[in-house]
C-alpha atoms as a PDB file:
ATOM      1  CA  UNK A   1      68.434 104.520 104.950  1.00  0.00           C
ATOM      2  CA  UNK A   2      69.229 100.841 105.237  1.00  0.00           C
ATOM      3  CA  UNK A   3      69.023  97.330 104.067  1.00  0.00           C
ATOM      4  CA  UNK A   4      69.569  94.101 106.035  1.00  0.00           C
ATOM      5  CA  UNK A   5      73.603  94.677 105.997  1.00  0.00           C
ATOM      6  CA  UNK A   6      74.562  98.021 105.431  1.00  0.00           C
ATOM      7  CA  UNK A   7      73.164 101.143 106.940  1.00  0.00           C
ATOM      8  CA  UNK A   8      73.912 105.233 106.745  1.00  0.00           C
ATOM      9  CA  UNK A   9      74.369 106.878 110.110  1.00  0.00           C
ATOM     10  CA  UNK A  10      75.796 110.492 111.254  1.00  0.00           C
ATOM     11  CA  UNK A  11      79.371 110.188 111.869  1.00  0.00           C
ATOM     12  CA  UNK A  12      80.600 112.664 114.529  1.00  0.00           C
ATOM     13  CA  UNK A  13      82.757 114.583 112.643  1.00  0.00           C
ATOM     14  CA  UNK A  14      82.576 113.667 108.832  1.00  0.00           C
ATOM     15  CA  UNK A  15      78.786 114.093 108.291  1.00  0.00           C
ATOM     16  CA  UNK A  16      76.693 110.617 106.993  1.00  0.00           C
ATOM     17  CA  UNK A  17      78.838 107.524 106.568  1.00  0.00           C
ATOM     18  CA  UNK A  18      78.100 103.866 105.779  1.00  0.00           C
ATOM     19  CA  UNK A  19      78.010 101.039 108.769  1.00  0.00           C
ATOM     20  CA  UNK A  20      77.931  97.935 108.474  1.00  0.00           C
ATOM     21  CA  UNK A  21      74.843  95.645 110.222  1.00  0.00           C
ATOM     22  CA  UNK A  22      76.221  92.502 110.029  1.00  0.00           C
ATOM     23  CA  UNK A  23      79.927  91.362 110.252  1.00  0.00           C
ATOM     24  CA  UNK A  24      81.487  91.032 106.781  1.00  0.00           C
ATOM     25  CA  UNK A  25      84.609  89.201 106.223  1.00  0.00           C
ATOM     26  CA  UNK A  26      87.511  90.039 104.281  1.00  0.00           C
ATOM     27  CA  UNK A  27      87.773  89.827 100.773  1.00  0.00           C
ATOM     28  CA  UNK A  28      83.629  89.881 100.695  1.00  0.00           C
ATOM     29  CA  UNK A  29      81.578  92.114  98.637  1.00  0.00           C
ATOM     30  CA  UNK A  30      79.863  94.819 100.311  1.00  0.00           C
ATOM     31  CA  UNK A  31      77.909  96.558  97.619  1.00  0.00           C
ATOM     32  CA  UNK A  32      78.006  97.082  93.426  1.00  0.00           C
ATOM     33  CA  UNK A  33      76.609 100.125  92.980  1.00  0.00           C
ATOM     34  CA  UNK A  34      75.703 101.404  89.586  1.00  0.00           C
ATOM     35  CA  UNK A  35      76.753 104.598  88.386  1.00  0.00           C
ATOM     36  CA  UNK A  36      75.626 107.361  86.650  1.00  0.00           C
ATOM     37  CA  UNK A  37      78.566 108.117  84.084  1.00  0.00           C
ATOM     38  CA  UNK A  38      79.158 112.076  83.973  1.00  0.00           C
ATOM     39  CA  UNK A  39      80.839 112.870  80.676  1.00  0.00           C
ATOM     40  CA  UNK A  40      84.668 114.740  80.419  1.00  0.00           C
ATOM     41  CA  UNK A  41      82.682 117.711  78.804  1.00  0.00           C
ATOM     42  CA  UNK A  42      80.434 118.150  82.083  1.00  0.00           C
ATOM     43  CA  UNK A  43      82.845 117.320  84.646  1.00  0.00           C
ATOM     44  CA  UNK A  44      83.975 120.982  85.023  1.00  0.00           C
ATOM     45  CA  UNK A  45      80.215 122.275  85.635  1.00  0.00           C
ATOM     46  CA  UNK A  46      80.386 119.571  88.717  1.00  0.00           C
ATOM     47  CA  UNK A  47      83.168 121.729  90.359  1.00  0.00           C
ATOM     48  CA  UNK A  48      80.969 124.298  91.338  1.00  0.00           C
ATOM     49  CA  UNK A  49      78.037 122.174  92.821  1.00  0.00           C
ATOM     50  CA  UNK A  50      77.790 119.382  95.992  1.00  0.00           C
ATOM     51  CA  UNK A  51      78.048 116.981  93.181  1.00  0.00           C
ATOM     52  CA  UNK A  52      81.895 117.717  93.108  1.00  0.00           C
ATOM     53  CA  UNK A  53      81.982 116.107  96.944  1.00  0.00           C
ATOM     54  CA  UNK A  54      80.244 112.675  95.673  1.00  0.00           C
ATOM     55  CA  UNK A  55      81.697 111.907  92.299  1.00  0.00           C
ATOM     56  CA  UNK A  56      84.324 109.235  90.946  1.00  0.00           C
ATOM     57  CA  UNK A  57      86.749 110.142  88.729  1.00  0.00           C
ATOM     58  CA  UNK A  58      85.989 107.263  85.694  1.00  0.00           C
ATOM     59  CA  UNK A  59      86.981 106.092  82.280  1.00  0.00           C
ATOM     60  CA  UNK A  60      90.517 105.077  81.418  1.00  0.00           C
ATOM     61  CA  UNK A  61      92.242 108.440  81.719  1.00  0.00           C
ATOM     62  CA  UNK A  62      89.864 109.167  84.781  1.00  0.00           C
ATOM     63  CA  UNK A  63      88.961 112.302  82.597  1.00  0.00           C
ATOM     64  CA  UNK A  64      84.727 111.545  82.587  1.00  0.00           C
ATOM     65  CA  UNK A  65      83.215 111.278  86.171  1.00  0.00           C
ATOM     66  CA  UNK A  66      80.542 109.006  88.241  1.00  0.00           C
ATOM     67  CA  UNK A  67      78.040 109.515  90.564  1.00  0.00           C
ATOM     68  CA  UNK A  68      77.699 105.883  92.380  1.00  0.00           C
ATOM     69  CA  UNK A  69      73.934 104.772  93.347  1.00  0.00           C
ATOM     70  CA  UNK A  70      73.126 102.839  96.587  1.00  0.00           C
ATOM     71  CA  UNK A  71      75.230 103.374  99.112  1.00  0.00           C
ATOM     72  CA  UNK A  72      78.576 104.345  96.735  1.00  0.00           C
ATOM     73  CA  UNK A  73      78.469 107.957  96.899  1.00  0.00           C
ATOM     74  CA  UNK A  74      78.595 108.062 100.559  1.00  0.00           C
ATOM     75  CA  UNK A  75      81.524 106.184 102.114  1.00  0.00           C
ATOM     76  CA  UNK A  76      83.974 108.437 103.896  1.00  0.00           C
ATOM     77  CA  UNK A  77      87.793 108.241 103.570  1.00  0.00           C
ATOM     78  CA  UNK A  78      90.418 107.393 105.467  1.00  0.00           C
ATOM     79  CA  UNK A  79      94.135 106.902 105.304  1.00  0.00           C
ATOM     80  CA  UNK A  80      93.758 103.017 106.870  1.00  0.00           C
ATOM     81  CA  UNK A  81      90.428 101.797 104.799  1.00  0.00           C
ATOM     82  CA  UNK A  82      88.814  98.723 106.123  1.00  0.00           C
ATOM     83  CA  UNK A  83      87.310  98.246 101.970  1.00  0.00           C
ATOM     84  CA  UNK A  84      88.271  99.075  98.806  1.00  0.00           C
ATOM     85  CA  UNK A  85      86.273  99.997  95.629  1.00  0.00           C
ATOM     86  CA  UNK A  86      86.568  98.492  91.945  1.00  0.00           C
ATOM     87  CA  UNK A  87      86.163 100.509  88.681  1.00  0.00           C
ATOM     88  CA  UNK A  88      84.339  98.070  86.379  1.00  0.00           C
ATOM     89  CA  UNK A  89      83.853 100.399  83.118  1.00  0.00           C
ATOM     90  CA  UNK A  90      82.249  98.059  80.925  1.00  0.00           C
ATOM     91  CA  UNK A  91      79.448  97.765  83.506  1.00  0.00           C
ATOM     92  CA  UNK A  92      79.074 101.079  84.788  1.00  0.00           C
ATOM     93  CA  UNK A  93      79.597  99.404  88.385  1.00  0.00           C
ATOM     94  CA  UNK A  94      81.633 100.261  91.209  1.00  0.00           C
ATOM     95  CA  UNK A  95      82.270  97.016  93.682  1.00  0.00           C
ATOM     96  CA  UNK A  96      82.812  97.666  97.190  1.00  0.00           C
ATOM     97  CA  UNK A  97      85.238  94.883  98.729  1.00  0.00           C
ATOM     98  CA  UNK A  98      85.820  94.720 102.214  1.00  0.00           C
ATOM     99  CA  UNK A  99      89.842  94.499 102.920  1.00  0.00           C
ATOM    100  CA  UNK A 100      89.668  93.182 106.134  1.00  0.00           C
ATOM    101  CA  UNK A 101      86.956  91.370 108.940  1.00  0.00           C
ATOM    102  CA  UNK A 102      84.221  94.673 109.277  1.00  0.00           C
ATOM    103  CA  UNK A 103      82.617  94.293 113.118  1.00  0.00           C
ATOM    104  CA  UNK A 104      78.527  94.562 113.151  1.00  0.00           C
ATOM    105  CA  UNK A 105      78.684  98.731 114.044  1.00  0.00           C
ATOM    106  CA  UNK A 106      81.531  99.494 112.214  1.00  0.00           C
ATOM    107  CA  UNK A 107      81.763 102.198 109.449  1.00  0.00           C
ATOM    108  CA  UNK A 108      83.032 101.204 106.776  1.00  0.00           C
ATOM    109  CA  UNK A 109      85.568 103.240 105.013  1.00  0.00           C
ATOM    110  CA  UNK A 110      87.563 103.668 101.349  1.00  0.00           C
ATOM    111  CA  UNK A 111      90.743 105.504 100.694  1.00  0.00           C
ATOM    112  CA  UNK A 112      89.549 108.409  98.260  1.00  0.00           C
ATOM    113  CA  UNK A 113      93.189 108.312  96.755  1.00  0.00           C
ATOM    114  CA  UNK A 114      91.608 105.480  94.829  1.00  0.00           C
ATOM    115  CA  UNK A 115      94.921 103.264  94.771  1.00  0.00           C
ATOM    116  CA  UNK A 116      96.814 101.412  97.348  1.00  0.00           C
ATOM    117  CA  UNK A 117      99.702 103.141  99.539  1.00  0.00           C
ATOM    118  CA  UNK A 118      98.692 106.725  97.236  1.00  0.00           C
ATOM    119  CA  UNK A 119      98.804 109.320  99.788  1.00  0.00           C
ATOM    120  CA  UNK A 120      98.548 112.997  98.758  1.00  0.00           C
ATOM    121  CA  UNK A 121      96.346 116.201  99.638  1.00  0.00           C
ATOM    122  CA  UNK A 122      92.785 115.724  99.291  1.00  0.00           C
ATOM    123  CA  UNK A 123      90.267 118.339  98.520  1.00  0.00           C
ATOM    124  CA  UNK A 124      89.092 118.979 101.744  1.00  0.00           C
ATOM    125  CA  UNK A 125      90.286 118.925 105.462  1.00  0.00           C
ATOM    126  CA  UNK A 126      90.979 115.460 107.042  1.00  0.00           C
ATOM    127  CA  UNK A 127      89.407 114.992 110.164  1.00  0.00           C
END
């Protein structure tokens, strides 16, 4: 799967990730991806499926959930991103926003902590 700037490859250890094609400079946005807003009432019946691996926590109290279109779902984490993503409820959008220079090659990464400097288990095992 690709488009002119962003493509998803195998990663060697973390399954599919999201490279970028082209160089993207800081502060530039990568992708908005729509989302597909999971209500607080189904949220729980996620846990139990591979949805649980690819879903936002959304809303104001984070209490509903969203599955990101595009490319959104499918960023991997790490504790020194190179981009960032934006909530934009009203829209139903999540903006990707690269935090620093991203080499042609390069995968691009989020922290799944979903705030700056939040560290903190995660529900799996970092590799």
């Amino acid at each position: 799967m690709q488009t002119d700037r962003l493509e998803v490859r195998l990663t060697p250890d973390r399954g599919r990730g999201v490279f970028a094609r082209v160089p993207i400079e800081d502060g530039e946005v990568i992708e908005d991806c729509p989302v597909i807003v999971v209500p607080e009432e189904q949220v729980a019946a996620m846990g139990g499926t591979i949805l649980h691996e690819y879903f936002f926590r959304w809303g104001g109290t984070h209490d509903a959930g969203a599955i990101a279109l595009g490319f959104g779902s499918l960023y991997n984490h790490s504790d020194d991103p190179n981009a960032m993503y934006v909530r934009k409820y009203e829209l139903g959008i999540l903006t990707f926003v690269a935090l620093r220079a991203i080499a042609a090659g390069e995968e691009i990464t989020v922290s799944y902590h979903g705030g700056f400097g939040e560290r903190g288990p995660l529900w799996f095992e970092q590799k």
